[in-house]
C-alpha atoms as a PDB file:
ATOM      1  CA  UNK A   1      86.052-134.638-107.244  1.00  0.00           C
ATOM      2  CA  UNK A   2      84.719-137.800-105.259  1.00  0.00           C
ATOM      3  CA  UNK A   3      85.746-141.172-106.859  1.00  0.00           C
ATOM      4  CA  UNK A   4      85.170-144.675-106.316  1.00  0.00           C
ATOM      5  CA  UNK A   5      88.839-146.041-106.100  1.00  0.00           C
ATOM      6  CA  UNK A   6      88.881-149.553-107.963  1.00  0.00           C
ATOM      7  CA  UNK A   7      92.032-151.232-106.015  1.00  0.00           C
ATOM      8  CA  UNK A   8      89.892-151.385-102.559  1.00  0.00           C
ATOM      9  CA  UNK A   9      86.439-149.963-103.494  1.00  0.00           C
ATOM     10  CA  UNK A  10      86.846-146.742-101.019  1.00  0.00           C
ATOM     11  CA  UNK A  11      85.533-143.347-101.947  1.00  0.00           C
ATOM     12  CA  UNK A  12      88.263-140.823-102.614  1.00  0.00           C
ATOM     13  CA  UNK A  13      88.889-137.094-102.908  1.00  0.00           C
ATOM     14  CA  UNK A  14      90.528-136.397-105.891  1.00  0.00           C
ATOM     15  CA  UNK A  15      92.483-133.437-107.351  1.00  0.00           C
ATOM     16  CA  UNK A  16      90.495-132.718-110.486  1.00  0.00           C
ATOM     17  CA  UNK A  17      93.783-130.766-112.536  1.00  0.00           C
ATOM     18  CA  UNK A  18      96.570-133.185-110.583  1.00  0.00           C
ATOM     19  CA  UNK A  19      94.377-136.451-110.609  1.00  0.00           C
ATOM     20  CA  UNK A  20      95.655-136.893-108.063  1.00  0.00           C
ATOM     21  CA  UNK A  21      94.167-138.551-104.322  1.00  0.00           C
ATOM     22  CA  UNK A  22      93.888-136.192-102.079  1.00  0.00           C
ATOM     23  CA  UNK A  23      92.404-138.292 -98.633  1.00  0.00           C
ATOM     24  CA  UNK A  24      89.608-141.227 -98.795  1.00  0.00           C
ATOM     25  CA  UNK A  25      86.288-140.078 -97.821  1.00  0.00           C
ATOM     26  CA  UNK A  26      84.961-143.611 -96.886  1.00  0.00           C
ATOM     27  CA  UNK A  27      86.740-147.035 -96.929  1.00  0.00           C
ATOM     28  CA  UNK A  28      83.486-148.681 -99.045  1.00  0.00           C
ATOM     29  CA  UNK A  29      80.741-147.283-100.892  1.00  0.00           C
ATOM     30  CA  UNK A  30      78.284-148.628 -98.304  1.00  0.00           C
ATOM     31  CA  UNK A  31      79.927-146.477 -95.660  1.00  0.00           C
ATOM     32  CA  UNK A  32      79.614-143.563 -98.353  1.00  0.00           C
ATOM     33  CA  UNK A  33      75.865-144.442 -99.110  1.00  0.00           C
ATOM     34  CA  UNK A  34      75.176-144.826 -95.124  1.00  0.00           C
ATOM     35  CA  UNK A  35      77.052-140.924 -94.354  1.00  0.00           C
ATOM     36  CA  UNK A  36      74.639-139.635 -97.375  1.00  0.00           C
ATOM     37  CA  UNK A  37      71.827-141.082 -95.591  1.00  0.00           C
ATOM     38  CA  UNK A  38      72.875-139.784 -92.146  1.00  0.00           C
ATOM     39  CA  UNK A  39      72.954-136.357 -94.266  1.00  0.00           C
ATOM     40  CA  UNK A  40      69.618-136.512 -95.689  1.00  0.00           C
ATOM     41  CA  UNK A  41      68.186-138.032 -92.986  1.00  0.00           C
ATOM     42  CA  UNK A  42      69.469-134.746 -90.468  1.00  0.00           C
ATOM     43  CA  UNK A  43      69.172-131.538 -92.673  1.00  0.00           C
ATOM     44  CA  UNK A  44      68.749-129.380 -91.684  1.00  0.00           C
ATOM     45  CA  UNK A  45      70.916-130.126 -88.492  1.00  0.00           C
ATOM     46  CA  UNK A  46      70.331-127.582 -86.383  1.00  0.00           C
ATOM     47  CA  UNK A  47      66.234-128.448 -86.565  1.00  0.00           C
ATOM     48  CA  UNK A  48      66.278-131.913 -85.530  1.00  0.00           C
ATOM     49  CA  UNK A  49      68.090-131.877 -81.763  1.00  0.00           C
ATOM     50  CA  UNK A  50      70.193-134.667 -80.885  1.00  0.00           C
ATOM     51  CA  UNK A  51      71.057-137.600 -78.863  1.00  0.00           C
ATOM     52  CA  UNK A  52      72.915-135.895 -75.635  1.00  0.00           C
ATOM     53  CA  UNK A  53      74.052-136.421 -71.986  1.00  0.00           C
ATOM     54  CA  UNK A  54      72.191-133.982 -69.763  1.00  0.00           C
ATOM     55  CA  UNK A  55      75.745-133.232 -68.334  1.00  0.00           C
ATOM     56  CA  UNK A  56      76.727-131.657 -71.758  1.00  0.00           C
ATOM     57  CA  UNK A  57      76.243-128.490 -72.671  1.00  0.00           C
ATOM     58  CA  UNK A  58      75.435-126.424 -75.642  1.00  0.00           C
ATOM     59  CA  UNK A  59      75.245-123.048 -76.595  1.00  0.00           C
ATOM     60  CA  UNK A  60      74.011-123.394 -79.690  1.00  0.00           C
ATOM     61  CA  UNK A  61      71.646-125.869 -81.383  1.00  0.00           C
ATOM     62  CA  UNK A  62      74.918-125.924 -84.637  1.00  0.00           C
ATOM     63  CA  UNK A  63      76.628-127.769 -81.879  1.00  0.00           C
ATOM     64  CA  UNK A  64      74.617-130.141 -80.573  1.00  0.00           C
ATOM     65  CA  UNK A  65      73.794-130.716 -84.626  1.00  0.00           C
ATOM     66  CA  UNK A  66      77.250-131.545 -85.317  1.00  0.00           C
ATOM     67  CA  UNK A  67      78.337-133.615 -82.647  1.00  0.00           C
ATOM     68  CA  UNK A  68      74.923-135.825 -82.737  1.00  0.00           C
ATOM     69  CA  UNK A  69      75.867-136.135 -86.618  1.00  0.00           C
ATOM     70  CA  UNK A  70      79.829-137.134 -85.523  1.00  0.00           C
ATOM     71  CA  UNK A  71      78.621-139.442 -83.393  1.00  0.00           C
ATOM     72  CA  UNK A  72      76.356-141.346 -85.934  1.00  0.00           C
ATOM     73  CA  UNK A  73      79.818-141.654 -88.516  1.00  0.00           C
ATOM     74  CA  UNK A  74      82.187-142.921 -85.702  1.00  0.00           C
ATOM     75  CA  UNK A  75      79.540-145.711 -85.467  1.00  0.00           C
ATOM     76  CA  UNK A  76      79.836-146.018 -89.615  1.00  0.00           C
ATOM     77  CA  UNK A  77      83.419-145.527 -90.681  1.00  0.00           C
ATOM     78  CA  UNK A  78      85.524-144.066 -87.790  1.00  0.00           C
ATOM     79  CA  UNK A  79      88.665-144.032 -89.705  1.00  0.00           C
ATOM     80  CA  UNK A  80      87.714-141.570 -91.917  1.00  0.00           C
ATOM     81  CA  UNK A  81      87.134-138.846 -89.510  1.00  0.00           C
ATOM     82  CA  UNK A  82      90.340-137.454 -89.025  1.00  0.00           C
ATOM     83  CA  UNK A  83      90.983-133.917 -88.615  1.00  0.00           C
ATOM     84  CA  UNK A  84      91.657-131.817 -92.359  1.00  0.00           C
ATOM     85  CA  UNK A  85      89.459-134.939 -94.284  1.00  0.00           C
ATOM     86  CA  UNK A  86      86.204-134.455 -96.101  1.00  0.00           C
ATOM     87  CA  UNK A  87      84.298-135.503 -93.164  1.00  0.00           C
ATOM     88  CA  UNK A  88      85.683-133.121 -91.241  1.00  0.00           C
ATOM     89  CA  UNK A  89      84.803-130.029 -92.907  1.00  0.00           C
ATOM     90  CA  UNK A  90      81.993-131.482 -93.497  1.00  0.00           C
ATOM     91  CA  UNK A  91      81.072-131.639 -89.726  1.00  0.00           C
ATOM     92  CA  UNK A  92      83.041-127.955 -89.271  1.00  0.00           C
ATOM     93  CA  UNK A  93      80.200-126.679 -91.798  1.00  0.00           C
ATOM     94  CA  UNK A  94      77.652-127.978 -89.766  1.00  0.00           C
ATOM     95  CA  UNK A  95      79.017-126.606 -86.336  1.00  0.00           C
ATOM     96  CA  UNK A  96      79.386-123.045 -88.190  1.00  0.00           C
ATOM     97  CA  UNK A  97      75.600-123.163 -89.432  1.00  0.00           C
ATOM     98  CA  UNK A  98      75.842-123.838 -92.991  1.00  0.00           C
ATOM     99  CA  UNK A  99      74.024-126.762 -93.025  1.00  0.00           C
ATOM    100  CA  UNK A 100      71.452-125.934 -90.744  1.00  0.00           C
ATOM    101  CA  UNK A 101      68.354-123.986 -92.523  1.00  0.00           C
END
């Protein structure tokens, strides 16, 4: 369940049974609103290309979707992209094609 937490006004992940928090999703609900539009805005991902160095490479357009779309939150709320957090599943989705058509 996502929740708007009330001490600091950061979107959470709780536990629906344990209410309990399981990891912030964003650290204000502008950062939240600005990732949903970063969403909406790129789906599906694998249709729109992406911002990339000639030097990189990629195999597959579920790539290139996901790291274009990483690289647009680390300029939003970097924090919140730690690995086993909303945002990155999220982005693991989207590398694995099922956000993409």
């Amino acid at each position: 369940m996502v929740c708007l937490a009330l001490d600091d006004l950061s979107i959470c992940e709780v536990d629906a049974e344990a209410h309990e928090m399981r990891s912030t999703i964003n650290t204000s609900l502008s950062a939240f609103i600005a990732f949903l539009g970063v969403c909406e805005n790129g789906y599906p991902f694998a249709l729109h290309g992406g911002d990339y160095d000639d030097d990189d490479v990629y195999d597959d357009p579920e790539s290139l979707a996901a790291d274009t779309v990483h690289k647009a939150f680390e300029e939003l709320d970097p924090t919140v992209l730690d690995s086993g957090r909303f945002w990155d599943w999220f982005l693991s989705d989207v590398r694995s094609g099922d956000h993409c058509d």
